[in-house]
N, C-alpha and C. Protein backbone atom coordinates (compact mmCIF):
# COMPACT_ATOMS: atom_id res chain seq x y z
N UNK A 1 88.53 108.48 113.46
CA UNK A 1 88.61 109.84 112.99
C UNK A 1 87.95 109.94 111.62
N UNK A 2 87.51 111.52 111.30
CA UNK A 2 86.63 111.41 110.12
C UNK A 2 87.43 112.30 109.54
N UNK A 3 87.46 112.41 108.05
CA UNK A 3 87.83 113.88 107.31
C UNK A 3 87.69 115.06 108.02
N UNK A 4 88.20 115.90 107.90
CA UNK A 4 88.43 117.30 108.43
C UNK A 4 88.64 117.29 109.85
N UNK A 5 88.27 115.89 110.63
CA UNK A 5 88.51 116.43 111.98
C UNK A 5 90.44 116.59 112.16
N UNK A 6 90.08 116.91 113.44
CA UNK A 6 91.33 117.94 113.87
C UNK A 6 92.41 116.79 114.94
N UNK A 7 93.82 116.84 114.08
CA UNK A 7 94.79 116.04 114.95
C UNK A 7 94.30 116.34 116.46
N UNK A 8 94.55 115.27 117.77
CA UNK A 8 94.29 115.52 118.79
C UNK A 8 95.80 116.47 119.43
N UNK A 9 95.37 116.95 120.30
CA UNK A 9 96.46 117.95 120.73
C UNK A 9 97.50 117.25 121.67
N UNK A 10 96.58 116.29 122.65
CA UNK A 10 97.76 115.77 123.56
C UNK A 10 98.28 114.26 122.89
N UNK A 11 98.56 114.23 121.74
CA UNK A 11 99.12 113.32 121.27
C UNK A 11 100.27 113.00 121.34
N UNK A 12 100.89 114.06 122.19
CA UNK A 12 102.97 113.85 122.28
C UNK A 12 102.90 113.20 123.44
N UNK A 13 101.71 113.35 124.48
CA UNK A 13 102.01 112.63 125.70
C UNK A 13 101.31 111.51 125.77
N UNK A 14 100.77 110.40 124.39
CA UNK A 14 100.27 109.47 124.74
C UNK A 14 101.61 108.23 124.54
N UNK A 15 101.01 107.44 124.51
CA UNK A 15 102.30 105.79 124.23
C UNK A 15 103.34 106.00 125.08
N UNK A 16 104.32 105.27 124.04
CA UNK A 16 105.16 105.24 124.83
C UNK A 16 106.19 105.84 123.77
N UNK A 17 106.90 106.72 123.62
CA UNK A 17 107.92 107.43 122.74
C UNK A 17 108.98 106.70 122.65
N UNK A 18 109.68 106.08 121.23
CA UNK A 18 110.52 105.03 121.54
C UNK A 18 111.50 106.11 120.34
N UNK A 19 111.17 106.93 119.68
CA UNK A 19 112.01 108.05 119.10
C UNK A 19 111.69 108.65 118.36
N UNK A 20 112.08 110.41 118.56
CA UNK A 20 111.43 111.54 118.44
C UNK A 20 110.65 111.27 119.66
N UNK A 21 110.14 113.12 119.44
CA UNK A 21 109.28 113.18 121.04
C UNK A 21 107.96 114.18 120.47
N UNK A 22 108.19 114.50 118.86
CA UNK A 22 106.87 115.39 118.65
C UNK A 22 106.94 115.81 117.59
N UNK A 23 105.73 116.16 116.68
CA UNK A 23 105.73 116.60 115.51
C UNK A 23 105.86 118.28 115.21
N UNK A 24 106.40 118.72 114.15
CA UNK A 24 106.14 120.43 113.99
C UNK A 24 104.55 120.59 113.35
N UNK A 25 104.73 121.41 113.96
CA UNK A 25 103.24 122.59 113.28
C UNK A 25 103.74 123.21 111.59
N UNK A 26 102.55 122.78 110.95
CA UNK A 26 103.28 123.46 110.04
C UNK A 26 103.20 122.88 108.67
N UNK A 27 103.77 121.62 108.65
CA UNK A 27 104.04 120.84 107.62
C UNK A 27 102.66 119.56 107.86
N UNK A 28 102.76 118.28 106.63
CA UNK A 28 101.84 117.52 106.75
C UNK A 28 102.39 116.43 107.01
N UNK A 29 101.39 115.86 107.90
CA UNK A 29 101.81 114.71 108.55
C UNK A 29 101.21 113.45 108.35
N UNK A 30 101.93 112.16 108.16
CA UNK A 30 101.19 110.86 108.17
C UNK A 30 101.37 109.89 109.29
N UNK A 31 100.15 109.78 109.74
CA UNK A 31 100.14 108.55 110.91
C UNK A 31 99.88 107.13 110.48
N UNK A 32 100.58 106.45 110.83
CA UNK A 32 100.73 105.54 110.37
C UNK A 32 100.60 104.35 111.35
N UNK A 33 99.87 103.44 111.32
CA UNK A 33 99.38 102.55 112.38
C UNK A 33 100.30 100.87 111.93
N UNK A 34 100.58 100.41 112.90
CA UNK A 34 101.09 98.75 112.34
C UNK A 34 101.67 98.25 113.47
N UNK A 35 101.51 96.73 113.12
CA UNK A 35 102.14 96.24 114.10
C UNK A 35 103.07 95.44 113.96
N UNK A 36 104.35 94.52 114.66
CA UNK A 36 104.75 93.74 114.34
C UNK A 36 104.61 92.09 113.89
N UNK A 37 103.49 91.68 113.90
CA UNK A 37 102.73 90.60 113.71
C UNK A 37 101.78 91.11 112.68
N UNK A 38 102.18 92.04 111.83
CA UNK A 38 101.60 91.81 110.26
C UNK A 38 102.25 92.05 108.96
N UNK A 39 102.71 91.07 108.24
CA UNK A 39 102.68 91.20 107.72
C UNK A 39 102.66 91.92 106.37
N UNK A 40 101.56 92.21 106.20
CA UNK A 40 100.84 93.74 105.03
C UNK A 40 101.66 94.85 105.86
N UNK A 41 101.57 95.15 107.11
CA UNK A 41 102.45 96.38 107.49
C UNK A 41 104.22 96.26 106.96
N UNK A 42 104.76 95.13 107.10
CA UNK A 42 106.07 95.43 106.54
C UNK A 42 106.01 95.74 105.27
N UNK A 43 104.67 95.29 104.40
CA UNK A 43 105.12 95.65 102.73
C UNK A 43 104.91 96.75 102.64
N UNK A 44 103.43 97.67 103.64
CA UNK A 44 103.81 99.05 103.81
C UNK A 44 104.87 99.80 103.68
N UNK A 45 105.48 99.24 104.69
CA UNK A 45 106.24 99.99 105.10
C UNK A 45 107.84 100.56 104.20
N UNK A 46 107.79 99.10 102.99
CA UNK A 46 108.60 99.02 102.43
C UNK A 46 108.03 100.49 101.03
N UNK A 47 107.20 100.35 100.87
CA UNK A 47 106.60 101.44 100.07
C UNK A 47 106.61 102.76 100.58
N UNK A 48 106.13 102.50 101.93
CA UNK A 48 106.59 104.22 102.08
C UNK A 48 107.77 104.43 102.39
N UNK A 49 108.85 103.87 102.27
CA UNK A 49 110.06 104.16 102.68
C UNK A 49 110.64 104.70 101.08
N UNK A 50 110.17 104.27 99.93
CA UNK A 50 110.06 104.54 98.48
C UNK A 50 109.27 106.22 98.61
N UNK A 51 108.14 106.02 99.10
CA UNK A 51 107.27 107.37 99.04
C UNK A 51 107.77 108.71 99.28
N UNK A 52 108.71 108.11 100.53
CA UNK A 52 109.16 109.21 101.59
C UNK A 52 110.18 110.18 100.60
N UNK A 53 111.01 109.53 99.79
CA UNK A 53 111.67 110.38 99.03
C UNK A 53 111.45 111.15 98.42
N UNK A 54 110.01 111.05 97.67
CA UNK A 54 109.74 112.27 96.85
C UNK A 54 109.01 113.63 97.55
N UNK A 55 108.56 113.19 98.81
CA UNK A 55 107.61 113.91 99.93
C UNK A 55 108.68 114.08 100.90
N UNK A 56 109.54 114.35 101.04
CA UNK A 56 110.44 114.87 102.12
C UNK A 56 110.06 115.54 103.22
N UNK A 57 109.04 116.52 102.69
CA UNK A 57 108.46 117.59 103.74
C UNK A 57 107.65 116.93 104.25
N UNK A 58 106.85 115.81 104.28
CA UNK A 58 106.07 115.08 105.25
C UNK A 58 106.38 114.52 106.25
N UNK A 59 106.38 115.17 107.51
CA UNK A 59 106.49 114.13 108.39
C UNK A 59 105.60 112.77 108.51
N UNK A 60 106.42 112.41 109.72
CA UNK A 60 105.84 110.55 109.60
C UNK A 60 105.53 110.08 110.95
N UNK A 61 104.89 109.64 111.49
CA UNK A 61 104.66 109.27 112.95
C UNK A 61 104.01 107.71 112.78
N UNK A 62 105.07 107.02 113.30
CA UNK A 62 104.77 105.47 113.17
C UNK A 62 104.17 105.22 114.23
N UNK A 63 103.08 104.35 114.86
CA UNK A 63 102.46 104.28 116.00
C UNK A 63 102.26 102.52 115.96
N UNK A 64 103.11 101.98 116.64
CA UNK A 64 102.75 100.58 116.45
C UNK A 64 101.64 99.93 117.75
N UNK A 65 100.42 99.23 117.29
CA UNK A 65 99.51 98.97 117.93
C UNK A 65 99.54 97.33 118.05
N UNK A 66 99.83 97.07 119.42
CA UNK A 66 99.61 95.57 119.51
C UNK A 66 98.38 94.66 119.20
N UNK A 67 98.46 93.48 118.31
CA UNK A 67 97.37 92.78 117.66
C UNK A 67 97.16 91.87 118.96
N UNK A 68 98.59 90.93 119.36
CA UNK A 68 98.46 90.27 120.58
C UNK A 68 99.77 90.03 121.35
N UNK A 69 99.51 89.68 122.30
CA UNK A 69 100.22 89.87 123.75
C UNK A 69 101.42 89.67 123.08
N UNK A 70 101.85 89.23 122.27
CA UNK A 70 103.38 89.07 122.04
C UNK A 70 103.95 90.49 121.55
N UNK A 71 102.70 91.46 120.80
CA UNK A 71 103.44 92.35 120.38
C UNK A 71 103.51 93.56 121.07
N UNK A 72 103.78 93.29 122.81
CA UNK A 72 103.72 94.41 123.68
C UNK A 72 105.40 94.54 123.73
N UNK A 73 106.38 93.72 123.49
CA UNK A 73 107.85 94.04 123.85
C UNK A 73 108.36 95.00 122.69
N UNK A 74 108.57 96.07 123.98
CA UNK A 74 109.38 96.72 122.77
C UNK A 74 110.96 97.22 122.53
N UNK A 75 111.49 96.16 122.67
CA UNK A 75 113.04 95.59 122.27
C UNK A 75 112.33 95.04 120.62
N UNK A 76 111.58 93.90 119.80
CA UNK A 76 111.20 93.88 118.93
C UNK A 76 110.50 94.72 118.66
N UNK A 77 109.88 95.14 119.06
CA UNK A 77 108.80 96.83 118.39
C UNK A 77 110.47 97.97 117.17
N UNK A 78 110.97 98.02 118.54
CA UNK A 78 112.49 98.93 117.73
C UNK A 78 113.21 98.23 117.14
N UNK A 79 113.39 97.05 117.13
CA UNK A 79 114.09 96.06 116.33
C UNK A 79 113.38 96.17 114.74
N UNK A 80 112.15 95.66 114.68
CA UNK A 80 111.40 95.89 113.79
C UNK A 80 110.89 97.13 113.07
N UNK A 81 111.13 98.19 113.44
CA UNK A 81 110.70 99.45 113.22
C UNK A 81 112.36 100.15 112.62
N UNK A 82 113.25 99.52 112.71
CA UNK A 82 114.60 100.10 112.67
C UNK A 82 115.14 99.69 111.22
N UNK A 83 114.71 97.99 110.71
CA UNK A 83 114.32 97.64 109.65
C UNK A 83 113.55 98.26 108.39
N UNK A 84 112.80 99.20 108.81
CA UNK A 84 112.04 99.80 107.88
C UNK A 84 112.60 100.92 106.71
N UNK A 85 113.83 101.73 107.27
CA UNK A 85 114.54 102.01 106.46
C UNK A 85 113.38 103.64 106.11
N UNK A 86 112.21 103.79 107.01
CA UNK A 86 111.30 105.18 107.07
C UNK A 86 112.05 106.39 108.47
N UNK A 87 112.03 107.68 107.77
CA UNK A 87 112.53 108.21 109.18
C UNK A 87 111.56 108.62 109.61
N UNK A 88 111.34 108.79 110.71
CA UNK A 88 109.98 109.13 111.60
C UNK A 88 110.35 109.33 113.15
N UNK A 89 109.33 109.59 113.56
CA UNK A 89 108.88 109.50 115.20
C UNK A 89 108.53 108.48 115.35
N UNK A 90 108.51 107.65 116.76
CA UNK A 90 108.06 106.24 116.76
C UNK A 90 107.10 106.49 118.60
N UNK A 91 106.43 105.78 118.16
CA UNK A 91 105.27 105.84 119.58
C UNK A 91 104.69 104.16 119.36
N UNK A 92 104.61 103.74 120.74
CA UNK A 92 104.58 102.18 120.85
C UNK A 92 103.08 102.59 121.56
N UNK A 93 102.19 102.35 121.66
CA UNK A 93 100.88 102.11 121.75
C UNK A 93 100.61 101.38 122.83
N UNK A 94 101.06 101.19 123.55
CA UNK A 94 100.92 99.33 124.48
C UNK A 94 99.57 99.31 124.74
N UNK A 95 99.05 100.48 125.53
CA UNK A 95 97.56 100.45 126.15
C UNK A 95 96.20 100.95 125.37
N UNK A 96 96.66 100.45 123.74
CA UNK A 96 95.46 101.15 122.61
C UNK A 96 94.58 102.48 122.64
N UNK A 97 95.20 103.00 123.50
CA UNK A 97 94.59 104.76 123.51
C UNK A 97 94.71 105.23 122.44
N UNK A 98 95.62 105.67 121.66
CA UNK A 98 95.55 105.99 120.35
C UNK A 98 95.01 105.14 119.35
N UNK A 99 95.19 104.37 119.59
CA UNK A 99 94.30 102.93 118.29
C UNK A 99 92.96 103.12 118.78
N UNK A 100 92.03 103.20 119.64
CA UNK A 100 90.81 103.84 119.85
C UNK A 100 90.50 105.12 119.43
N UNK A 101 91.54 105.67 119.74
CA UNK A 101 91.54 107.49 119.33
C UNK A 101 91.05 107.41 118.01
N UNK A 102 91.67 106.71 116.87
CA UNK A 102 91.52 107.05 115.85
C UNK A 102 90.63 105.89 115.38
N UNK A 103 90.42 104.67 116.05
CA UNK A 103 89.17 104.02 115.47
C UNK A 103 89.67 103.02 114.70
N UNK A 104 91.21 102.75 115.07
CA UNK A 104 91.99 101.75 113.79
C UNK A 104 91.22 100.16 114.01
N UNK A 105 90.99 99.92 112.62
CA UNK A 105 90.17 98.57 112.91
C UNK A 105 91.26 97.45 112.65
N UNK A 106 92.31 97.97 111.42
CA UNK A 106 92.65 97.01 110.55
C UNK A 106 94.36 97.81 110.17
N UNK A 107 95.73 97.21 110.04
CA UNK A 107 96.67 97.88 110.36
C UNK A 107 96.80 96.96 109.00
N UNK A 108 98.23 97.93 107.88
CA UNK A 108 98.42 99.01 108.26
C UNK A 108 97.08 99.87 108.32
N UNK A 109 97.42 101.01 109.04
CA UNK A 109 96.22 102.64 109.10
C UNK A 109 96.99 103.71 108.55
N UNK A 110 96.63 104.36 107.67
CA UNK A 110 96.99 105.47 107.50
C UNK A 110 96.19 106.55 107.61
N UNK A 111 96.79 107.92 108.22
CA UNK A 111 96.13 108.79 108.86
C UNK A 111 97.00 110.17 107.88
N UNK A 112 96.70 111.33 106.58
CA UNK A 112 96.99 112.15 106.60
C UNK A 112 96.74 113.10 106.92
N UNK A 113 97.16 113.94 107.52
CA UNK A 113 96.64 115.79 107.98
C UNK A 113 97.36 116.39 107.59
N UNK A 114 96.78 117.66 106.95
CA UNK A 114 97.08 118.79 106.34
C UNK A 114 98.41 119.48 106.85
N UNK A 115 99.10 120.67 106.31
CA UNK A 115 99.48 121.95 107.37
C UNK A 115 98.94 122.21 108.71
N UNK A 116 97.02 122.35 108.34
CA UNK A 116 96.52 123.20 109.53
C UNK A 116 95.89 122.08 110.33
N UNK A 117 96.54 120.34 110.45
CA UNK A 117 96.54 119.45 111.07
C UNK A 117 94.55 118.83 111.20
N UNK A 118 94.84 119.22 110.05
CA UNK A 118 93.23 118.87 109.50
C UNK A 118 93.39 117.08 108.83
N UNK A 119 92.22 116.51 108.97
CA UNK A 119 92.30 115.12 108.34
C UNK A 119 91.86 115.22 106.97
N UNK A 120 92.84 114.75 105.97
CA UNK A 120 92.53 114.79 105.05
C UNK A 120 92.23 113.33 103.80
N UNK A 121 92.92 112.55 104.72
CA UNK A 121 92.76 111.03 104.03
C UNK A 121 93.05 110.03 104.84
N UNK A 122 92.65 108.65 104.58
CA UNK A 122 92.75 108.12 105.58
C UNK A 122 92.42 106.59 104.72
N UNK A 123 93.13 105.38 104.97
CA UNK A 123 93.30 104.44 104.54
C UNK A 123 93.30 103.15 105.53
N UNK A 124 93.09 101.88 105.31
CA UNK A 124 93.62 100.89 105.96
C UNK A 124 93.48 99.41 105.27
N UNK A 125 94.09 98.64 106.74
CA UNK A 125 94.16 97.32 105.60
C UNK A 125 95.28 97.16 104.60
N UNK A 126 95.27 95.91 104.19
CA UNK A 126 96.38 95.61 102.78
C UNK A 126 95.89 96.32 101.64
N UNK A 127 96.71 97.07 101.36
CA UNK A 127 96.53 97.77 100.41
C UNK A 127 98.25 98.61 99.55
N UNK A 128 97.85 99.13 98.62
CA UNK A 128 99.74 99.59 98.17
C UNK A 128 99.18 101.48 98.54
N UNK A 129 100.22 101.66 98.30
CA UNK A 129 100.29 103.24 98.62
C UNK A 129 99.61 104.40 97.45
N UNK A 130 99.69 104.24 96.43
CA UNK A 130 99.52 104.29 95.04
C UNK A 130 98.54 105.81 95.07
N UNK A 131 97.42 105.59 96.19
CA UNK A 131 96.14 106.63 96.50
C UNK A 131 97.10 107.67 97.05
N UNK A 132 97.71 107.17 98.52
CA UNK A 132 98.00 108.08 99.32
C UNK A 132 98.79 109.18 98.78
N UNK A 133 99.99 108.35 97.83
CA UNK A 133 100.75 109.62 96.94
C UNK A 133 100.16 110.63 96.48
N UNK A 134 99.61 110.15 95.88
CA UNK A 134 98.31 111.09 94.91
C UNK A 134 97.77 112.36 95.98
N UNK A 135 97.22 111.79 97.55
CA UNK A 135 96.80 112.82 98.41
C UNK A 135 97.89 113.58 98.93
N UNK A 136 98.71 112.89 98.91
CA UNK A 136 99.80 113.70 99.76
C UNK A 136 100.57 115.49 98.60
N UNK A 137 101.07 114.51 97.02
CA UNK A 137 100.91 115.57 96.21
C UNK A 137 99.95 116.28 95.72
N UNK A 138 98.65 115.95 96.30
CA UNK A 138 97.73 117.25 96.34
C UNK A 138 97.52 118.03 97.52
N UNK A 139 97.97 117.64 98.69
CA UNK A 139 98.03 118.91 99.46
C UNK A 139 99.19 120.28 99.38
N UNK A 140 100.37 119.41 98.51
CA UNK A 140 101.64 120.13 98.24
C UNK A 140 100.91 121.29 97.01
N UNK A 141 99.85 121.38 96.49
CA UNK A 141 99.50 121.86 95.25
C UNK A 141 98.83 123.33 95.80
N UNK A 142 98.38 122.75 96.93
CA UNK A 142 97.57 124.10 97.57
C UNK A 142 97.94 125.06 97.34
């Protein structure tokens, strides 16, 4: 996915929904890519679970994408995802349709869109959160 393009529409009926079943219209949303076999995604994850407090109004859509065959069970997918201490929607990926969708090379991925579900930033790899804040309280500025 590139800047400005447009969240895909049938995105509630891809993966596999392991909780929540869909995002609102409306508010801004972060997609968030990882898997359980990395690493850098739990320290993510530990940061945006810090982030999430000051951004309340953001939703969150965790999408975990398997690296390898071990990380298709998802009894550990929710085990691991339950740990995180982020509230969100959770979508398990098994068959990389969405990890193609969006072109994820390198997890964590982060994916923000606007209100009008526009792309507005987009991150990946080990990295700290530090940018994303920054984007996220500038769409609140609009």
């Amino acid at each position: 996915m590139r800047i400005n393009d447009t969240l895909p529409e049938d995105l509630h009926r891809q993966g596999k929904w392991y909780q929540g079943r869909s995002v609102q219209l409306g508010k801004p949303l972060l997609i968030v890519f990882w898997s359980v076999s990395c690493d850098s995604c739990s320290v993510a994850m530990r940061q945006l679970s810090k982030l999430q407090n000051n951004f309340s109004d953001t939703q969150i859509l965790l999408i975990h994408t398997p690296l390898v065959d071990e990380d298709n069970d998802l009894n550990i997918i929710r085990n691991k995802s339950s740990q995180f201490n982020v509230i969100a929607s959770k979508i398990a990926d098994m068959d990389d349709n969405l990890s193609q969708l969006f072109r994820v090379k390198y997890v964590p991925a982060f994916y923000l869109f606007d209100q009008e579900r526009k792309l507005r930033f987009s991150q990946s790899g080990k990295s700290n959160t530090s940018l994303l804040e920054n984007k996220i309280a500038r769409l609140y500025r609009r």
